[in-house]
C-alpha atoms as a PDB file:
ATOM      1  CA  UNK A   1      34.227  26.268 -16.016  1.00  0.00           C
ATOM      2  CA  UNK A   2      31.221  24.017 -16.327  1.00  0.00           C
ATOM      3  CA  UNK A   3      32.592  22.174 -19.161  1.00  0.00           C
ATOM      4  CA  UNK A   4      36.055  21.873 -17.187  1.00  0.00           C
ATOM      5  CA  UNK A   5      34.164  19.847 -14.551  1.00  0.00           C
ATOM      6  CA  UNK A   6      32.420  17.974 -17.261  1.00  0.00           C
ATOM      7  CA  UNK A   7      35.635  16.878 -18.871  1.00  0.00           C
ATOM      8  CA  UNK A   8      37.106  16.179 -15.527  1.00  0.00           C
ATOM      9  CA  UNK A   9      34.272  13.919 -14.913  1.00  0.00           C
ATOM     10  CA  UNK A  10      34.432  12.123 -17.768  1.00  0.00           C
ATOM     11  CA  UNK A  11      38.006  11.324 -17.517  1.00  0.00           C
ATOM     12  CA  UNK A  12      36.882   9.593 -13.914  1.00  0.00           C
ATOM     13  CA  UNK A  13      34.231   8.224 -15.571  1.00  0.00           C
ATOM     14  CA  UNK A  14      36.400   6.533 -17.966  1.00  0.00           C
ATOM     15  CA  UNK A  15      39.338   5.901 -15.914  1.00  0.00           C
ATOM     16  CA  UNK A  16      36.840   3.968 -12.788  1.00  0.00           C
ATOM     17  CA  UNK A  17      35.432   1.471 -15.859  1.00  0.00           C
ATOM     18  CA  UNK A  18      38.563   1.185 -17.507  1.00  0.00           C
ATOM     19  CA  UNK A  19      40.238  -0.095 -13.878  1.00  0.00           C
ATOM     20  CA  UNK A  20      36.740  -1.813 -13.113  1.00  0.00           C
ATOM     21  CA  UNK A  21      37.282  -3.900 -16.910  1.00  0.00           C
ATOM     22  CA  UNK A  22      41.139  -4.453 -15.915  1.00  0.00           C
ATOM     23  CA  UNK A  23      39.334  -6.265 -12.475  1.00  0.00           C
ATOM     24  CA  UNK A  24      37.347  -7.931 -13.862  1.00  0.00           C
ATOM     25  CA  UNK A  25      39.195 -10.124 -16.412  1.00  0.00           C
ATOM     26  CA  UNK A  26      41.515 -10.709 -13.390  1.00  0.00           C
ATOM     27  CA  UNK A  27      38.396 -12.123 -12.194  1.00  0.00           C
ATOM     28  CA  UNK A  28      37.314 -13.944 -15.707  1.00  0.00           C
ATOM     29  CA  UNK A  29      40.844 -15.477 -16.001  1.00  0.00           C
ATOM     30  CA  UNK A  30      41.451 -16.906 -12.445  1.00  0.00           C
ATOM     31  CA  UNK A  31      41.382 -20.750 -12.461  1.00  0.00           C
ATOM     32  CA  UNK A  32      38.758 -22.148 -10.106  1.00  0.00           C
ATOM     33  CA  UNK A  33      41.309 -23.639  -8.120  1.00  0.00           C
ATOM     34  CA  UNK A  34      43.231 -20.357  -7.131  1.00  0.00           C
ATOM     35  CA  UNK A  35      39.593 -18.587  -6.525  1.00  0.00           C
ATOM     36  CA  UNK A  36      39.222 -20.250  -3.331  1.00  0.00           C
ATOM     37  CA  UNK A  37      42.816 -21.400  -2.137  1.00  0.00           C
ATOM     38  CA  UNK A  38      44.539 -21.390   1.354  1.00  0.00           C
ATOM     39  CA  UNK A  39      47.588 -20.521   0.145  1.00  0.00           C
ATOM     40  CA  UNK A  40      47.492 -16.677   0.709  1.00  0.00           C
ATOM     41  CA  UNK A  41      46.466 -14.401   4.225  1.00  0.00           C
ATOM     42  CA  UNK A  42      43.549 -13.340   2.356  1.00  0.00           C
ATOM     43  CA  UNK A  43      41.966 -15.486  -0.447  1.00  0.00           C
ATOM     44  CA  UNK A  44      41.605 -14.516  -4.023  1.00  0.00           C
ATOM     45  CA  UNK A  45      37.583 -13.948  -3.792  1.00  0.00           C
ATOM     46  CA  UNK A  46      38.229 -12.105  -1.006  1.00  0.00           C
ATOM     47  CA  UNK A  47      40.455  -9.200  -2.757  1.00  0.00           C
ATOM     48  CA  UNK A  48      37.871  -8.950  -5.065  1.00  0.00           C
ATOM     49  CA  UNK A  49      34.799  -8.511  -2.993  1.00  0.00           C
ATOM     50  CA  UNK A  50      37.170  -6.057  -0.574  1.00  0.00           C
ATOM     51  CA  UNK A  51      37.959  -3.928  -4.136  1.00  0.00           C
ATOM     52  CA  UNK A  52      34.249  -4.021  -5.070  1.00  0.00           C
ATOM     53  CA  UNK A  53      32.736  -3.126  -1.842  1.00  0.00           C
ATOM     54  CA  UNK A  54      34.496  -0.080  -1.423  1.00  0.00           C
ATOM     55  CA  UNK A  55      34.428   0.976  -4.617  1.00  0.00           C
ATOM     56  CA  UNK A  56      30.621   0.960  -4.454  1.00  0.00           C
ATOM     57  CA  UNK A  57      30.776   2.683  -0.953  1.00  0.00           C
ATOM     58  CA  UNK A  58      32.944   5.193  -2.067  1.00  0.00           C
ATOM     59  CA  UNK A  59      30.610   6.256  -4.857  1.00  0.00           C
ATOM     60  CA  UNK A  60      28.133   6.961  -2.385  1.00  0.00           C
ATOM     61  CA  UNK A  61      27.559  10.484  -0.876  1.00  0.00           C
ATOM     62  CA  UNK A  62      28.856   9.608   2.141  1.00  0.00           C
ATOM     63  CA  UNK A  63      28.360   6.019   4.888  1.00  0.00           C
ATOM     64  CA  UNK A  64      25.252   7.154   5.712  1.00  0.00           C
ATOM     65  CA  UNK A  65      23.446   7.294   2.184  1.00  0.00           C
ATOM     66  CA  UNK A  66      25.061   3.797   1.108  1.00  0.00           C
ATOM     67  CA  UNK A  67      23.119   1.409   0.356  1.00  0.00           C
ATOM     68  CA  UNK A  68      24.949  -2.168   0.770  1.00  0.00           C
ATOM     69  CA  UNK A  69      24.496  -5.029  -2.307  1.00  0.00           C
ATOM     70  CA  UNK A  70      21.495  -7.305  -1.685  1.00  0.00           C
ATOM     71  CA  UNK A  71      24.232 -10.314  -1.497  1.00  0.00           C
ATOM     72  CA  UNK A  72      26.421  -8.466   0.851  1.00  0.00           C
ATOM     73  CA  UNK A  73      27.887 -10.137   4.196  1.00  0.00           C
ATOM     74  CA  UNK A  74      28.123  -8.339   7.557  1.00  0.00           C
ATOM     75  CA  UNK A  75      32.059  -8.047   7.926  1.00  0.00           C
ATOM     76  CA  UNK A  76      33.238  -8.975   4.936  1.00  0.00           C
ATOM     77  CA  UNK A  77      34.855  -5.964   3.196  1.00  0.00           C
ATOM     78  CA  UNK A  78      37.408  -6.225   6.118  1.00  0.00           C
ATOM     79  CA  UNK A  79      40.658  -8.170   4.585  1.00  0.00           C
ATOM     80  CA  UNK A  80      42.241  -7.370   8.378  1.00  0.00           C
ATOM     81  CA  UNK A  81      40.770  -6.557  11.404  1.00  0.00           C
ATOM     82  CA  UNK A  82      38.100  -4.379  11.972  1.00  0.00           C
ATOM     83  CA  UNK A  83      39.300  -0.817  12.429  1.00  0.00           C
ATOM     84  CA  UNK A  84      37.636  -0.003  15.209  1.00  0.00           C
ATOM     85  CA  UNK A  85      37.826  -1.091  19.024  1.00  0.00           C
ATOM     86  CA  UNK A  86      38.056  -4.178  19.848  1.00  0.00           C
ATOM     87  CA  UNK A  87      40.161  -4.609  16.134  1.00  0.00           C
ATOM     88  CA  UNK A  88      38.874  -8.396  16.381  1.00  0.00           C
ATOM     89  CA  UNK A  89      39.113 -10.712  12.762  1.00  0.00           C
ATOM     90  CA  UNK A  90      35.629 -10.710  10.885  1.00  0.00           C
ATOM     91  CA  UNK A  91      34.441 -14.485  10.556  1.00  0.00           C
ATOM     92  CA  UNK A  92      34.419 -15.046   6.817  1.00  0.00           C
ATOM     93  CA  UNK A  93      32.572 -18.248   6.283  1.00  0.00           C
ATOM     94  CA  UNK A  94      31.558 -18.977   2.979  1.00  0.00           C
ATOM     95  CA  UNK A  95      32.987 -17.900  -0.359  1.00  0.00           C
ATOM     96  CA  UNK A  96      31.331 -15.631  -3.257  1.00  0.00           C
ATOM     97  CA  UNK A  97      31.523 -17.212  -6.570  1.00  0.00           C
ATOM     98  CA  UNK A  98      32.936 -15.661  -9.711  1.00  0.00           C
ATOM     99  CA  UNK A  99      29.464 -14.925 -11.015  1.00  0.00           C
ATOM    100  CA  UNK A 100      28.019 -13.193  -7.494  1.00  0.00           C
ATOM    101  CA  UNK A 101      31.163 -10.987  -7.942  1.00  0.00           C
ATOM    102  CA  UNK A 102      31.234 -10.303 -11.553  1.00  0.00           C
ATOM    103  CA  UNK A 103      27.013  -9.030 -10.908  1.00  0.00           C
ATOM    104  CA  UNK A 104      28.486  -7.122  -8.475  1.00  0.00           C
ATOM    105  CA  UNK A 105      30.770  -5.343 -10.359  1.00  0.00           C
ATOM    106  CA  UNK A 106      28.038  -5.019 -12.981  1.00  0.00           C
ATOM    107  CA  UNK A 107      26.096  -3.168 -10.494  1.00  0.00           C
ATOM    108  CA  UNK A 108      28.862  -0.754  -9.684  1.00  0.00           C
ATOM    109  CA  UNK A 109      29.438  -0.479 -13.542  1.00  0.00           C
ATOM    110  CA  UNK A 110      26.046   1.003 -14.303  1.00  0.00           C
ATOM    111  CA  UNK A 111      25.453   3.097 -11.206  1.00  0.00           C
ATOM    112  CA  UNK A 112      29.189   4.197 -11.094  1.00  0.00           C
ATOM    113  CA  UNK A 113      29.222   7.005 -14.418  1.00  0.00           C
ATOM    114  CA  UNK A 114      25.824   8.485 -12.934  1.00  0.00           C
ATOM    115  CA  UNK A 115      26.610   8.915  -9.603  1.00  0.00           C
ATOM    116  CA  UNK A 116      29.679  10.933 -10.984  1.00  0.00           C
ATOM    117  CA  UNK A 117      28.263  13.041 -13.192  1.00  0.00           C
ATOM    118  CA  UNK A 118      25.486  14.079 -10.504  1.00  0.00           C
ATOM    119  CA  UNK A 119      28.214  14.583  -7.900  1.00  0.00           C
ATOM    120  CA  UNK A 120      30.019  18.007  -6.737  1.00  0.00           C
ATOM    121  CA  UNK A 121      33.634  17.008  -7.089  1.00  0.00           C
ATOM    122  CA  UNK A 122      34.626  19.640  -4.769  1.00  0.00           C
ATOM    123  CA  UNK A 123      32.283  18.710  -2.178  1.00  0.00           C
ATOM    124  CA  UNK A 124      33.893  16.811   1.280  1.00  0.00           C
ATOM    125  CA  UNK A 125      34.350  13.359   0.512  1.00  0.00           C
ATOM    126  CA  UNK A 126      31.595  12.120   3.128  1.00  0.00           C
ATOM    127  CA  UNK A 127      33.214   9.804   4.666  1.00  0.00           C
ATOM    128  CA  UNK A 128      35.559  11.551   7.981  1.00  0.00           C
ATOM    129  CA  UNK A 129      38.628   9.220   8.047  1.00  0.00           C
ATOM    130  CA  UNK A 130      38.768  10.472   4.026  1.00  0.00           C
ATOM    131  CA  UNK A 131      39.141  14.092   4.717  1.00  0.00           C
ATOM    132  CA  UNK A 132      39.537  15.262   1.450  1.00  0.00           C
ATOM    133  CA  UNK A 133      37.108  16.763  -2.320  1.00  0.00           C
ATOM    134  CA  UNK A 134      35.570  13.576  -3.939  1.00  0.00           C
ATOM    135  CA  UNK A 135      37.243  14.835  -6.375  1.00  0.00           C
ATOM    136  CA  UNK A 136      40.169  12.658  -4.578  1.00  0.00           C
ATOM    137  CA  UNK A 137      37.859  10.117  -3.789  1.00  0.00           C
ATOM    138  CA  UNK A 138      37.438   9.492  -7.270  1.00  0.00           C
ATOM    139  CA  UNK A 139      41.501   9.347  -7.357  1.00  0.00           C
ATOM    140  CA  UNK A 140      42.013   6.852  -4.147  1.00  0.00           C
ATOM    141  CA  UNK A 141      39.547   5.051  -5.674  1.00  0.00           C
ATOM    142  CA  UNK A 142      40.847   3.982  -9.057  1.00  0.00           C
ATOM    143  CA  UNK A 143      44.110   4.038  -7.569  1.00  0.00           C
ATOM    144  CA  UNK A 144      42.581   1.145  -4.894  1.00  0.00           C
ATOM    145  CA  UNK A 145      40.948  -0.863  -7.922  1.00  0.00           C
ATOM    146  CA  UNK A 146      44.658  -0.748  -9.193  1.00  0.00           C
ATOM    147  CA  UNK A 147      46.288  -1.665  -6.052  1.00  0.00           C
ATOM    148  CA  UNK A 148      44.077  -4.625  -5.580  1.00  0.00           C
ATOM    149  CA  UNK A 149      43.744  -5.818  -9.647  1.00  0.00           C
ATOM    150  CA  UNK A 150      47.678  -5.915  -9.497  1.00  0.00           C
ATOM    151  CA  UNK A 151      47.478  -8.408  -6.668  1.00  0.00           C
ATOM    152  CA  UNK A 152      45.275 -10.774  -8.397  1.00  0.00           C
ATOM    153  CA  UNK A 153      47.745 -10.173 -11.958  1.00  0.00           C
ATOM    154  CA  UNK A 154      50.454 -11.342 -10.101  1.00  0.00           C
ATOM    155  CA  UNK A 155      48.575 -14.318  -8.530  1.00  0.00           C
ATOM    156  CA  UNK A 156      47.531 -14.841 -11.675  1.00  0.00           C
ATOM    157  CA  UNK A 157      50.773 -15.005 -13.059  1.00  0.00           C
ATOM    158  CA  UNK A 158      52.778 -17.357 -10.430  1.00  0.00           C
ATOM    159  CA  UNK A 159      50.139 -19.935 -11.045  1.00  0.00           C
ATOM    160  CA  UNK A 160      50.636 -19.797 -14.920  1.00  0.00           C
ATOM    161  CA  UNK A 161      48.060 -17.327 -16.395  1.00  0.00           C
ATOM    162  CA  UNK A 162      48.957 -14.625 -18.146  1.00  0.00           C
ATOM    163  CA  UNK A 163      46.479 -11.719 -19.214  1.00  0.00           C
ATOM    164  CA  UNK A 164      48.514  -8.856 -19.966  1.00  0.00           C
ATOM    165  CA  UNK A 165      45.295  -6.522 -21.247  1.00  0.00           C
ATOM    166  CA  UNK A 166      46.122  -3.163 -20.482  1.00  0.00           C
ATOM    167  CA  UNK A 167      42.829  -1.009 -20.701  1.00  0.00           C
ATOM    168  CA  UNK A 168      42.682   2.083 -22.844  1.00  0.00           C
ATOM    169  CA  UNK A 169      39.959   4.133 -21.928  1.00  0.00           C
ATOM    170  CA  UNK A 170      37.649   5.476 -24.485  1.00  0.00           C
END
């Protein structure tokens, strides 16, 4: 059974970077003029420090036990409003620059295959409006680096850049 886990583990393992390398040429690739541009509800920085964020909160134990990036803005993970009473819009003032976000992702990079191994995947997710194993954690969160990298492709792609590097995991 222990190797099982182990196995399972390392599949997350690989499947989280491969995602997290799929995000971040999305993020390499993405003319400075589209980084930063009105054109959208939410801006293309902004999808990207959203994705980050909660991928590094999510490989926390639970709210509690995260600790928050030392460049990290009060609000800004919200791409909406904020889910709680009074739901107001988050002031997002300044952008993060490619190179804040890619260190970020670095960050996540190396802490992300300990944290898994170390983890009981059957355990409660640790977070209550996720009431499920973090074994599914895990899941919802690849599946949210996805979501999100797909966005930016096809941003990508209507202004003229295509990347078409589909990630094999090793």
């Amino acid at each position: 059974m222990a190797k099982q886990v182990a196995n399972v583990k390392k599949a997350v393992i690989s499947q989280l970077l491969s995602s997290l390398v799929m995000l971040q040429d999305a993020i390499n690739n993405c003319p400075d003029d589209l980084w930063d541009h009105q054109g959208h509800e939410n801006k293309y920085w902004h999808i990207v420090y959203h994705t980050l964020f909660y991928t590094h909160l999510y490989l926390s134990p639970s709210e509690s036990k995260f600790k928050n990036w030392e460049k990290a803005r009060n609000e800004y993970q919200f791409m909406e409003a904020v889910p709680w009473p009074p739901y107001y819009s988050p002031k997002i003032e300044h952008s993060y620059t490619k190179a804040d976000l890619l260190e970020y992702l670095e960050k996540i990079n190396g802490e992300a295959p300990n944290q898994i191994t170390q983890d009981d995947i059957n355990a409660s997710s640790g977070f209550d409006w996720l009431p499920f194993s973090r074994m599914e954690l895990y899941i919802y969160t690849i599946r949210h680096v996805q979501h999100h990298t797909g966005q930016l492709i096809e941003r990508l792609r209507n202004a003229g850049v295509k990347i078409n590097r589909w990630v094999v995991a090793e």
